[in-house]
Protein backbone atom coordinates (compact mmCIF):
# COMPACT_ATOMS: atom_id res chain seq x y z
CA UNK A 1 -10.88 38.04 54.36
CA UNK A 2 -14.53 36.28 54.02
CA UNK A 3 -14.04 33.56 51.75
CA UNK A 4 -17.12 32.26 49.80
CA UNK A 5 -17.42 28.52 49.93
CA UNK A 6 -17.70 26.90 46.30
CA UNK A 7 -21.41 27.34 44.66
CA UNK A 8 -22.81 30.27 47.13
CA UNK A 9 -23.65 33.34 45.83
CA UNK A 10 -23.65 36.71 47.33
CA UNK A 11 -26.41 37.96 45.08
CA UNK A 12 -29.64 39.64 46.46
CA UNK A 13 -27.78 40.11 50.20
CA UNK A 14 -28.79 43.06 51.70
CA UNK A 15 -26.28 45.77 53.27
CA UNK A 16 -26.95 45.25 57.04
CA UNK A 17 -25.88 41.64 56.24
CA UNK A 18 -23.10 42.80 54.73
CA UNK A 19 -22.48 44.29 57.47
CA UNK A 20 -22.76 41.37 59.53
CA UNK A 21 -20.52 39.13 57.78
CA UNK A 22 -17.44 42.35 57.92
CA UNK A 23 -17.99 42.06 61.81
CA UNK A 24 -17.88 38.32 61.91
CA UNK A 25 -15.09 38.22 59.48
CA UNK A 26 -12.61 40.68 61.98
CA UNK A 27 -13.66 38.23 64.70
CA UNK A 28 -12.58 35.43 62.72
CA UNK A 29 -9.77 37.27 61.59
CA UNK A 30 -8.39 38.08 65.99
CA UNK A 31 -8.70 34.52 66.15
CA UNK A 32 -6.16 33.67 63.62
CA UNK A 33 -8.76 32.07 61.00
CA UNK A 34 -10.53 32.38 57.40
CA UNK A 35 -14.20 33.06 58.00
CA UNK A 36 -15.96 30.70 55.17
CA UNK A 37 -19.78 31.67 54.56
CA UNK A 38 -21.23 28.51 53.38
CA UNK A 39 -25.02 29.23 52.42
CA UNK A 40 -26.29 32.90 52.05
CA UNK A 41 -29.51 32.84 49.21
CA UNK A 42 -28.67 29.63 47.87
CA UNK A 43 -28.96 26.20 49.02
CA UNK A 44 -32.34 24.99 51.06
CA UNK A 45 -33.38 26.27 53.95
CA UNK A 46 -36.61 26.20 56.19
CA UNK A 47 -39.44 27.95 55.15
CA UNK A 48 -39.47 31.46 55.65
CA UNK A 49 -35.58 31.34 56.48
CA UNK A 50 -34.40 35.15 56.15
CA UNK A 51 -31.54 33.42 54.02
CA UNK A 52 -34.08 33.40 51.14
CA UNK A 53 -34.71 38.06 52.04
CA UNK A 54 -30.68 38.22 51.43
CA UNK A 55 -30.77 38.42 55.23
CA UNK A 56 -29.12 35.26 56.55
CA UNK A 57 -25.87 33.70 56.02
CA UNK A 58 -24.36 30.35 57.60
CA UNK A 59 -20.80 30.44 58.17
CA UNK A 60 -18.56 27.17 58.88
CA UNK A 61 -17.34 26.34 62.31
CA UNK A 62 -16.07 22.83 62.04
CA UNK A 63 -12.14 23.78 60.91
CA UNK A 64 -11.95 25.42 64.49
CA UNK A 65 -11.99 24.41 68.23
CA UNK A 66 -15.24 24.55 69.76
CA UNK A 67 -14.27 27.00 72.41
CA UNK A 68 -12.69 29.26 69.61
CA UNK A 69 -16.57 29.40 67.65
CA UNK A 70 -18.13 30.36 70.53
CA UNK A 71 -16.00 33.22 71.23
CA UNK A 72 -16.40 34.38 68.04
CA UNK A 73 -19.98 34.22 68.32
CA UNK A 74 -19.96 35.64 71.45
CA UNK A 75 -18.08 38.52 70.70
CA UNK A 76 -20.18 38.73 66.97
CA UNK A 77 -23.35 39.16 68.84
CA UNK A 78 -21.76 42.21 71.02
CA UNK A 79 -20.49 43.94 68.43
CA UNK A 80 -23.50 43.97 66.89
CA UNK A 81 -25.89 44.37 68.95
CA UNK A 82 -29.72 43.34 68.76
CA UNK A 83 -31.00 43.83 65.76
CA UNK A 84 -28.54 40.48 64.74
CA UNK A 85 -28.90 37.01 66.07
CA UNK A 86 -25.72 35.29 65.76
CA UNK A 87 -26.13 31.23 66.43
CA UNK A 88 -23.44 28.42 66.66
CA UNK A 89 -24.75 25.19 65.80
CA UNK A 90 -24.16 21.64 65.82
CA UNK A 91 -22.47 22.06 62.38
CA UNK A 92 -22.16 25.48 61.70
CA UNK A 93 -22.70 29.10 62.77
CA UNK A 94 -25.85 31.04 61.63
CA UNK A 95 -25.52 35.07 61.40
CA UNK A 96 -28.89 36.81 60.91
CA UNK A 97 -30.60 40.26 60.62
């Protein structure tokens, strides 16, 4: 189950997003772990970030072995093909339409 870190908000996400965040979730999910999204429209971002379109959404990776995020990613980005980008960084994982 996607779990919502405290303060974000789901409002104004669009539905391939959505979308997006189901996928990631059942990835996170055959891992044996929680997927928490921790920024979606909220918080600050760079300008012209797609978080502020409803079409971005960071997720947290730091609860989990490095090897384990990147699988998830990894398998994230082929299930969803190319119209995503799916991105681990240095402190978290970015999911994006």
């Amino acid at each position: 189950m996607i779990s919502l870190k405290p303060g974000v908000t789901a409002r104004g996400i669009q539905a391939e997003l959505l979308l997006g965040l189901i996928v990631l979730d059942a990835q996170y999910t055959k891992a044996g772990y929680t997927c928490v999204v921790t920024a979606l429209t909220d918080g600050k971002h760079m300008e012209g970030s797609l978080h502020y379109k409803g079409q971005a959404a960071d997720f947290r990776t730091n609860d989990i072995s490095p090897a384990v995020a990147a699988l998830i990613v990894k398998n994230t980005k082929e299930a969803l093909g190319a119209d995503y980008d799916v991105i681990l960084e240095a402190s978290h994982g970015h999911l994006e339409h």
